[in-house]
Protein backbone atom coordinates (compact mmCIF):
# COMPACT_ATOMS: atom_id res chain seq x y z
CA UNK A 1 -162.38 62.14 51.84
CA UNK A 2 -159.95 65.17 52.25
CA UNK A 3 -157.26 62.95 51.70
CA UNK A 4 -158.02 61.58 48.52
CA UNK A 5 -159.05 64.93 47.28
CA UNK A 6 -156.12 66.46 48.44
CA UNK A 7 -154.06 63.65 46.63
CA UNK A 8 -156.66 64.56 43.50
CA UNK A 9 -155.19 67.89 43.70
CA UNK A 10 -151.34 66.90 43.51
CA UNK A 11 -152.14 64.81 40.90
CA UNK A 12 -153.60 66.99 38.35
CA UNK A 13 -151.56 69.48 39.41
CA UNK A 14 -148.17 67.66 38.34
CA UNK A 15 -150.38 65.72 35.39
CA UNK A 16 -150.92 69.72 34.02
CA UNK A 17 -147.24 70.45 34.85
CA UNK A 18 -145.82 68.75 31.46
CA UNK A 19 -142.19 70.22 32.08
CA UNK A 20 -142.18 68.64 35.41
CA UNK A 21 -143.43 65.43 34.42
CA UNK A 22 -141.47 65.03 31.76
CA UNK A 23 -138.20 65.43 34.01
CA UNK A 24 -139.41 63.47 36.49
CA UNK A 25 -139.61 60.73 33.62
CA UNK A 26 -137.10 61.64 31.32
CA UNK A 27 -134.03 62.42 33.17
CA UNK A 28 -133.55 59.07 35.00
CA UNK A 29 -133.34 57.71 31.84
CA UNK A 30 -130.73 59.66 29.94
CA UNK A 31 -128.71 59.39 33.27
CA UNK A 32 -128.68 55.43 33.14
CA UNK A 33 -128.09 55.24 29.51
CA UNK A 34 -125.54 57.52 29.98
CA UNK A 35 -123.80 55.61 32.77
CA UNK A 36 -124.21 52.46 30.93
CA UNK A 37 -122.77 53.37 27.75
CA UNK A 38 -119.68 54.62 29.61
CA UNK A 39 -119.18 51.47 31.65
CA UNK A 40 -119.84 48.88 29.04
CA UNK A 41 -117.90 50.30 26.04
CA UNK A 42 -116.19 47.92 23.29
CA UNK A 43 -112.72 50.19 22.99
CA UNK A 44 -109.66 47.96 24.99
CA UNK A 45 -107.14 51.02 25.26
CA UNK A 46 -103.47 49.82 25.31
CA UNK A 47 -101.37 51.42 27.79
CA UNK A 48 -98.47 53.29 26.01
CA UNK A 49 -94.69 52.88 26.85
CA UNK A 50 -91.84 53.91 25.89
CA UNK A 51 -88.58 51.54 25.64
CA UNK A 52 -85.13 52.48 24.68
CA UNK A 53 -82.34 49.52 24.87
CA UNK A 54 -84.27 46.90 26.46
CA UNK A 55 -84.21 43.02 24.56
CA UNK A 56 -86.41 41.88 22.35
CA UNK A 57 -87.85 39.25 24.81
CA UNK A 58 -89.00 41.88 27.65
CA UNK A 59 -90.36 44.04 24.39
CA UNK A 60 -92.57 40.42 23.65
CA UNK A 61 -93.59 40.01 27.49
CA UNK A 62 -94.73 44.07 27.48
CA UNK A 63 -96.79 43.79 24.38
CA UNK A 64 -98.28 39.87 25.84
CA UNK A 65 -99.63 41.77 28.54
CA UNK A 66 -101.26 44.51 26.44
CA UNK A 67 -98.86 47.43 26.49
CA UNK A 68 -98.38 49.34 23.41
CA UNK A 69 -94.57 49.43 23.19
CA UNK A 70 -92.89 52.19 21.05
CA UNK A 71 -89.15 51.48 20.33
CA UNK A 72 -87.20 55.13 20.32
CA UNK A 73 -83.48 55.49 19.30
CA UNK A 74 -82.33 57.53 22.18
CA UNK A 75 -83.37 58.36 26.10
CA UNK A 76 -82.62 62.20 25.92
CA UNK A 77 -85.79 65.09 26.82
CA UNK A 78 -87.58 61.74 28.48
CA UNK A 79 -90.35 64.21 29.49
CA UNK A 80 -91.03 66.32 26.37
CA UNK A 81 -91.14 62.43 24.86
CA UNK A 82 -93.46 60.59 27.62
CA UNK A 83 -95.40 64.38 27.64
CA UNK A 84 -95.92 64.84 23.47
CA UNK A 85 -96.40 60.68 22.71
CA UNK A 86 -98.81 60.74 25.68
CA UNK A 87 -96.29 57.74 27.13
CA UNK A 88 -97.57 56.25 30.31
CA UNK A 89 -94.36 55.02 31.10
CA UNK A 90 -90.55 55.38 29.38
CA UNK A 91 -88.58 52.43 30.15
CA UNK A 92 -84.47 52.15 29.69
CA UNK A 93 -82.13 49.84 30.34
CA UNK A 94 -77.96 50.12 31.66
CA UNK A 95 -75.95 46.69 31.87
CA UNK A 96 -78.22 45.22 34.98
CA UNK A 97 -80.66 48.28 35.61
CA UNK A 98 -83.91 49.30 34.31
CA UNK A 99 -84.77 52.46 34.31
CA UNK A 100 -88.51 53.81 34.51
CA UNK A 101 -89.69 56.97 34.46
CA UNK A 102 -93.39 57.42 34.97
CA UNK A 103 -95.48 60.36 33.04
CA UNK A 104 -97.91 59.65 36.60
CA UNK A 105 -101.10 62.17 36.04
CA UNK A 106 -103.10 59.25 36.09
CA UNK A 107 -101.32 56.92 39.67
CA UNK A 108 -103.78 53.98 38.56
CA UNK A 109 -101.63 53.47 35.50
CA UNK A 110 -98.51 54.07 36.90
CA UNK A 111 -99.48 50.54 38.94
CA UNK A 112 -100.17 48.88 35.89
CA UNK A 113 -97.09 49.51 34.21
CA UNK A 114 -95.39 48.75 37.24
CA UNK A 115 -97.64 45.57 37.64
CA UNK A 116 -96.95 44.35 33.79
CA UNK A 117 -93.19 45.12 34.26
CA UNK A 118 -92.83 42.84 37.03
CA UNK A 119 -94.57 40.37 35.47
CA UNK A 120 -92.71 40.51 32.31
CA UNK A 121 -89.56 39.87 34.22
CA UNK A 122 -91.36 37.34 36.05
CA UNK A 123 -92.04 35.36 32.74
CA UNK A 124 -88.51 35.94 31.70
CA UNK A 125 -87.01 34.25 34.98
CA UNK A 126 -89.22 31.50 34.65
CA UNK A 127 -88.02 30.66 30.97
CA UNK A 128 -84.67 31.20 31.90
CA UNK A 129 -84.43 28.72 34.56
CA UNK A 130 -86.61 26.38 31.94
CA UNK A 131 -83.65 26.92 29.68
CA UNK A 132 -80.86 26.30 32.56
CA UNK A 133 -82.40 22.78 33.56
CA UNK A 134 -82.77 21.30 30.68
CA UNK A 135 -79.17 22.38 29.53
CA UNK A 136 -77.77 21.44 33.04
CA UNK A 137 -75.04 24.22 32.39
CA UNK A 138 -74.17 26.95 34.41
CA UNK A 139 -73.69 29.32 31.92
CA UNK A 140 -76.78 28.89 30.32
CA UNK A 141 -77.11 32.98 30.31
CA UNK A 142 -77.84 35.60 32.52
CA UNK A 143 -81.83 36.16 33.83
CA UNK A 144 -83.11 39.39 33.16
CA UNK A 145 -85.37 38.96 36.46
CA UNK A 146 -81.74 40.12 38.16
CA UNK A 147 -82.28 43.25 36.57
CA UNK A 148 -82.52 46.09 39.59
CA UNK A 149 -85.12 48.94 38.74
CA UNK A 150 -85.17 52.46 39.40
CA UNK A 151 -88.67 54.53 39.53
CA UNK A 152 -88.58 57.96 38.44
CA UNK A 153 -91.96 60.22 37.76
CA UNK A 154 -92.66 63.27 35.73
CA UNK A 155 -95.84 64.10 38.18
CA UNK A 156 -95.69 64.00 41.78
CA UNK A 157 -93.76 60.83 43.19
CA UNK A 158 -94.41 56.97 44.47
CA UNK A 159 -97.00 58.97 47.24
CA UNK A 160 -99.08 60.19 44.61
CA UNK A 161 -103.01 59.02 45.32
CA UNK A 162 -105.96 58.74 43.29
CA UNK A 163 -107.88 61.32 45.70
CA UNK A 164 -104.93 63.78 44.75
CA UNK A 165 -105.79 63.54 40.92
CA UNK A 166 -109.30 63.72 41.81
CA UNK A 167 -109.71 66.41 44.20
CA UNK A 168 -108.94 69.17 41.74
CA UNK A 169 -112.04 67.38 39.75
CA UNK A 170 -114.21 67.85 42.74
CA UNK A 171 -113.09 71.46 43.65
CA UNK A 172 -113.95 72.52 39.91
CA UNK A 173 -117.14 70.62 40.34
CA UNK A 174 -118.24 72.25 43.50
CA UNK A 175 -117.70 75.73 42.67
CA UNK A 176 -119.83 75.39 39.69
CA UNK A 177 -122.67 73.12 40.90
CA UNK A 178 -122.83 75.82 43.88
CA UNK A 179 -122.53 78.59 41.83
CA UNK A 180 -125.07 77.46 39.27
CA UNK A 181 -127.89 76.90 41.89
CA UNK A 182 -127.76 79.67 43.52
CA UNK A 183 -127.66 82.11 41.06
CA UNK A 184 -130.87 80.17 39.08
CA UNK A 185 -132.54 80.41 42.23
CA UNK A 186 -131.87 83.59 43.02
CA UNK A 187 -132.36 85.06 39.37
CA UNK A 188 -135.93 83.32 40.09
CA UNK A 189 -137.27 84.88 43.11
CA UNK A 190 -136.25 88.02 41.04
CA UNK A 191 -138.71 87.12 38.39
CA UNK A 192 -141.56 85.78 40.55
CA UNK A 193 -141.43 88.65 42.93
CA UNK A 194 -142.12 91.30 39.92
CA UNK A 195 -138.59 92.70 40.38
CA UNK A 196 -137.48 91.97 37.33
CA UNK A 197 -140.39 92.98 35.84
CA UNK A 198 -140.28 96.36 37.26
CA UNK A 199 -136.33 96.60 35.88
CA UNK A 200 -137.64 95.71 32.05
CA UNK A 201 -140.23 97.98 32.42
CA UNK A 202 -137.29 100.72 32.24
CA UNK A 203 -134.81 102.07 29.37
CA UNK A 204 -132.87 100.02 31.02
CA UNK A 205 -131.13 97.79 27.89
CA UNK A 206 -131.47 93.64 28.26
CA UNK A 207 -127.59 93.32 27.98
CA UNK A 208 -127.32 95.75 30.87
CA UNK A 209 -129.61 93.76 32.96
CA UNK A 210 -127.56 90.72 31.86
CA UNK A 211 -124.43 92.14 32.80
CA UNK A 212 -125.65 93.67 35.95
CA UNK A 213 -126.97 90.18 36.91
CA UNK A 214 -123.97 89.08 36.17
CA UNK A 215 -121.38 91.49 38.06
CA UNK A 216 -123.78 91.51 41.26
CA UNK A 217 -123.95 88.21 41.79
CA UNK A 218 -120.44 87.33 40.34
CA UNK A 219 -119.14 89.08 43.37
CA UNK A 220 -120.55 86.29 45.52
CA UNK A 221 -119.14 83.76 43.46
CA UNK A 222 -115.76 84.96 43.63
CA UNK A 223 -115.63 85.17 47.68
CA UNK A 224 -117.32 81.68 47.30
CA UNK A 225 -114.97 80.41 44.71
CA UNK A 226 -112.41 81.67 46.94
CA UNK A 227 -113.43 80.14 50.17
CA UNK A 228 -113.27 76.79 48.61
CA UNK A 229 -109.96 77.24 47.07
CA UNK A 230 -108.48 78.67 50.00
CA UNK A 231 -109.64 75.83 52.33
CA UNK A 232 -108.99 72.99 49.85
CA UNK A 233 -105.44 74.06 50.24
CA UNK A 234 -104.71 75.14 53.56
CA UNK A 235 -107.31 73.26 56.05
CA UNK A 236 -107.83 70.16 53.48
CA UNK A 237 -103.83 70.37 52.83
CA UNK A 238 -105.08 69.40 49.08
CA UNK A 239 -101.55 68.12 46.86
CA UNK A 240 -100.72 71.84 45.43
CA UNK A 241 -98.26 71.14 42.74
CA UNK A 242 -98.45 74.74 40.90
CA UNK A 243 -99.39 78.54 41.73
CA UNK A 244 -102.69 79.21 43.50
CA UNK A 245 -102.98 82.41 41.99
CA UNK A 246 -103.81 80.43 38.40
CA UNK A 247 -105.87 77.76 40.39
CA UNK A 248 -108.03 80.85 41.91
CA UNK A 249 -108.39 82.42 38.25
CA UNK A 250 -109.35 79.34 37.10
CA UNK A 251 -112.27 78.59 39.28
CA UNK A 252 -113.12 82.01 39.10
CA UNK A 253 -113.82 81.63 34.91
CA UNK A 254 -115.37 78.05 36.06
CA UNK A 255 -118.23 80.53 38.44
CA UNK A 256 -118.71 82.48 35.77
CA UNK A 257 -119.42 80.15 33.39
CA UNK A 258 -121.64 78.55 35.92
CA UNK A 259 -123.23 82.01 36.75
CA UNK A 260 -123.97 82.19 33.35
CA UNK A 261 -125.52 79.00 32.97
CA UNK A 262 -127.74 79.59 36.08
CA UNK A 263 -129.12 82.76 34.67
CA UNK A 264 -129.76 81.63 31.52
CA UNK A 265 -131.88 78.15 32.47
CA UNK A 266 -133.93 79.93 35.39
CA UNK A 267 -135.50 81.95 32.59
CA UNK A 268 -137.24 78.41 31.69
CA UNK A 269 -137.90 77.51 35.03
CA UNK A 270 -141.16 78.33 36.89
CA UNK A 271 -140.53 77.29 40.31
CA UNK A 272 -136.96 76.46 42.51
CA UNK A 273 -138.52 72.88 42.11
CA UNK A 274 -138.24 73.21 38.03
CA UNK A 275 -135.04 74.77 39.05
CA UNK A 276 -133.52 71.51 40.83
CA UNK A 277 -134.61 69.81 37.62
CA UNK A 278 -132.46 71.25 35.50
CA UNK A 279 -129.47 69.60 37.78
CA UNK A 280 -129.58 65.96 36.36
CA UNK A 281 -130.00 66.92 32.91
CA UNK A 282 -126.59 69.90 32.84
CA UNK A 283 -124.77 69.38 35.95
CA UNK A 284 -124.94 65.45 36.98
CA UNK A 285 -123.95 64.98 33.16
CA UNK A 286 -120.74 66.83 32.99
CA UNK A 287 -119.13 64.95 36.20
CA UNK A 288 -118.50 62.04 34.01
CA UNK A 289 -116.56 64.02 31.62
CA UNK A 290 -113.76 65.74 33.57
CA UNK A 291 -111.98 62.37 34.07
CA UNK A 292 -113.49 61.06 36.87
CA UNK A 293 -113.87 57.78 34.57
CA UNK A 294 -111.16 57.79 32.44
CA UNK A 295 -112.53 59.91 28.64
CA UNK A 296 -109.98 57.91 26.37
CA UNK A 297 -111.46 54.58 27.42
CA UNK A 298 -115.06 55.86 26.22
CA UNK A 299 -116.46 55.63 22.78
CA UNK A 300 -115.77 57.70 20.35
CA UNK A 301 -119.08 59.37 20.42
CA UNK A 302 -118.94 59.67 24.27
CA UNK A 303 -115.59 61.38 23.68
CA UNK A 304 -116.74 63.87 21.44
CA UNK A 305 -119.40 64.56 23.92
CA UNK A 306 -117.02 65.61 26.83
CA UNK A 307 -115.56 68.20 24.33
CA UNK A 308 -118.88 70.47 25.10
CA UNK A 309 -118.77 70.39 28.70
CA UNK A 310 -117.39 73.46 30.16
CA UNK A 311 -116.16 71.29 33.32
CA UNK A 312 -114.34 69.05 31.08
CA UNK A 313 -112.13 72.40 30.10
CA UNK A 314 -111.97 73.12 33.73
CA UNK A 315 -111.22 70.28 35.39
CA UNK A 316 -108.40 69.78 32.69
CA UNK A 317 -107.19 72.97 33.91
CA UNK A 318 -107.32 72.73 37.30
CA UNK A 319 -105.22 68.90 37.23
CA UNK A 320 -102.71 70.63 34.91
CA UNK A 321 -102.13 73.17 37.75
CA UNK A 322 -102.23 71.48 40.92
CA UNK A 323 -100.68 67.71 39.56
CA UNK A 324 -98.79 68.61 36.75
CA UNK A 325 -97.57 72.33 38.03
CA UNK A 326 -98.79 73.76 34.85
CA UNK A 327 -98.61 77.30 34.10
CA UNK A 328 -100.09 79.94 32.12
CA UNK A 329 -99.01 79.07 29.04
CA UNK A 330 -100.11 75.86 29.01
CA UNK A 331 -103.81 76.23 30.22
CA UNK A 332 -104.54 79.07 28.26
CA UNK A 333 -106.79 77.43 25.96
CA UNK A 334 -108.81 75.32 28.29
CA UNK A 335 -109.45 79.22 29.54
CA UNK A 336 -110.21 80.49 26.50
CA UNK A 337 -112.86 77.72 26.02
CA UNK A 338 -113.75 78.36 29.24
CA UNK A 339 -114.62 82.47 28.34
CA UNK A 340 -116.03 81.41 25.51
CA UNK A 341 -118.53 79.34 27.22
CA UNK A 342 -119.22 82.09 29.48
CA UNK A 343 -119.62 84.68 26.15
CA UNK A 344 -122.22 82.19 24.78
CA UNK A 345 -124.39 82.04 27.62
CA UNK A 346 -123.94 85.63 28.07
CA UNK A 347 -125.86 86.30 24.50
CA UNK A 348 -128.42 83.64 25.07
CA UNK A 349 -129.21 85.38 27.73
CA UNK A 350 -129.92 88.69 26.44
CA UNK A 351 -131.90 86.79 24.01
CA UNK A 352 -133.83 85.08 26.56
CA UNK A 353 -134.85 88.29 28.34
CA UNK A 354 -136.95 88.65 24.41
CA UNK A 355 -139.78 86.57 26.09
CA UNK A 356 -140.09 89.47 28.75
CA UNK A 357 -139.59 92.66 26.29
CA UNK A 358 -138.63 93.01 23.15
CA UNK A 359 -136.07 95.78 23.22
């Protein structure tokens, strides 16, 4: 009998709960669609590569097996090309040598070029030594499968791992899921233990509060953000490509933003359980858009969605610096984005704070 009251009780309880229920119900759902639209989209998206003196028939093979070649009249600034075309690959050839040089942010299609080559040259052999039999001559031309081949990279080299284009994803990720709990939670007890209360009850202006919120607890971040960094690096012995400096400052926006965030959604949250609710719905979303699955083999719609996730800025950011060796200069708008973000959330939550007092 206690039992099935006490299960009466839950019951109603969550039943009465509406926010709660409808997470509970809702969330799973947008998660799955979510997943399944990015796994079972229509777009094919040819790999991109560069050729400069190669023959026609290895040009034919390239684009048989789906590469999208682009003929260019010389081989000189090979990087600002492969970089500005967004060239997976630039290929050249000298007398009996092919020359590739691989752009290599992404090592997965660094082994399909690679793959597609070979197999190219393959296909060549093959109806080269077709051509030789039936002719019976000698001199029935060179094969092009003779060709040697020399790898070059514009990112990292041949040792380059998936793990070391996806760990800066993951650091990025961690400081802000981290970052974001806590300070929601902690924001919370604030409000449910009448503390908060007590401050708006003051002269005390809502953007102060904001910003005091903010500074106070965006010391913890940083010594957070900064543990993380520091042993991704140096106990992890993460791939470090650029300056450490830029990847701290990066992160450090990336908390902020997160901070931010936290604040702002625990002032619709009743309960550290509401709280955790919040995580599929903003967090668990933006994972999928900082490249962990590819963005430019999405739909269109799907890639216009990663464009307002902060972690997509930041995780763009963070693979610049430690793959590519990025600097300032070329990061700077993924950090303004990144500010901006933070500015946003900033003023929604000074509004917010309107539900508790006016002024």
């Amino acid at each position: 009998m206690i039992v099935m009251a006490l299960v009466k009780r839950i019951l109603l309880q969550n039943i009465r709960d509406k926010r709660t229920l409808a997470l509970m119900m809702f969330a799973p759902l947008v998660i799955l669609s979510l997943v399944n639209f990015m796994f079972t989209s229509d777009d094919t998206v040819k790999l991109k590569v560069g050729v400069y003196s190669t023959s026609d028939s290895f040009n034919d093979e390239l684009k048989a097996n789906d590469i999208d070649v682009i003929k260019y009249n010389d081989k000189e600034d090979l990087k600002k090309k492969i970089t500005s075309d967004s060239l997976k690959a630039f290929i050249n050839q000298e007398d009996d040598k092919l020359y590739i040089t691989y752009e290599n942010s992404t090592p997965s299609d660094s082994t399909k070029v690679k793959a597609k080559v070979q197999g190219a040259l393959t296909k060549i052999q093959v109806n080269d030594l077709r051509k030789m039999t039936q002719k019976m001559s000698k001199n029935a031309g060179s094969s092009k499968a003779n060709l040697s081949i020399e790898n070059n990279y514009v990112y990292g080299d041949e040792n380059l791992s998936f793990f070391d284009t996806l760990s800066p994803i993951l650091i990025g990720f961690f400081v802000f899921f981290f970052v974001f709990l806590i300070s929601g939670i902690s924001l919370l007890k604030e409000r449910t233990s009448k503390t908060l209360e007590k401050l708006l009850s003051t002269s005390i202006k809502r953007r102060e509060i904001v910003l005091g919120y903010l500074l106070g607890y965006g010391i913890f971040a940083v010594v957070q953000t900064i543990v993380i960094v520091l042993f991704s690096i140096y106990v992890l012995k993460i791939r470090m490509a650029g300056s450490i400096s830029l990847m701290l400052l990066t992160n450090i926006i990336i908390a902020f933003v997160a901070l931010s965030l936290g604040i702002l959604l625990s002032t619709f949250a009743n309960s550290e359980f509401q709280m955790m609710q919040f995580i599929p719905i903003v967090v668990v979303p933006q994972i999928f858009f900082t490249g962990l699955i590819p963005i430019d083999t999405m739909a269109d719609w799907l890639q216009k969605l990663a464009h307002i996730m902060p972690l997509y800025y930041g995780a763009q950011a963070l693979q610049g610096i430690m793959v590519k060796a990025y600097g300032f200069a070329d990061i700077q708008f993924y950090l303004g984005v990144l500010l901006l973000f933070a500015l946003v959330f900033y003023v929604l939550n000074v509004l917010g704070l309107k539900r508790y007092r006016k002024i």
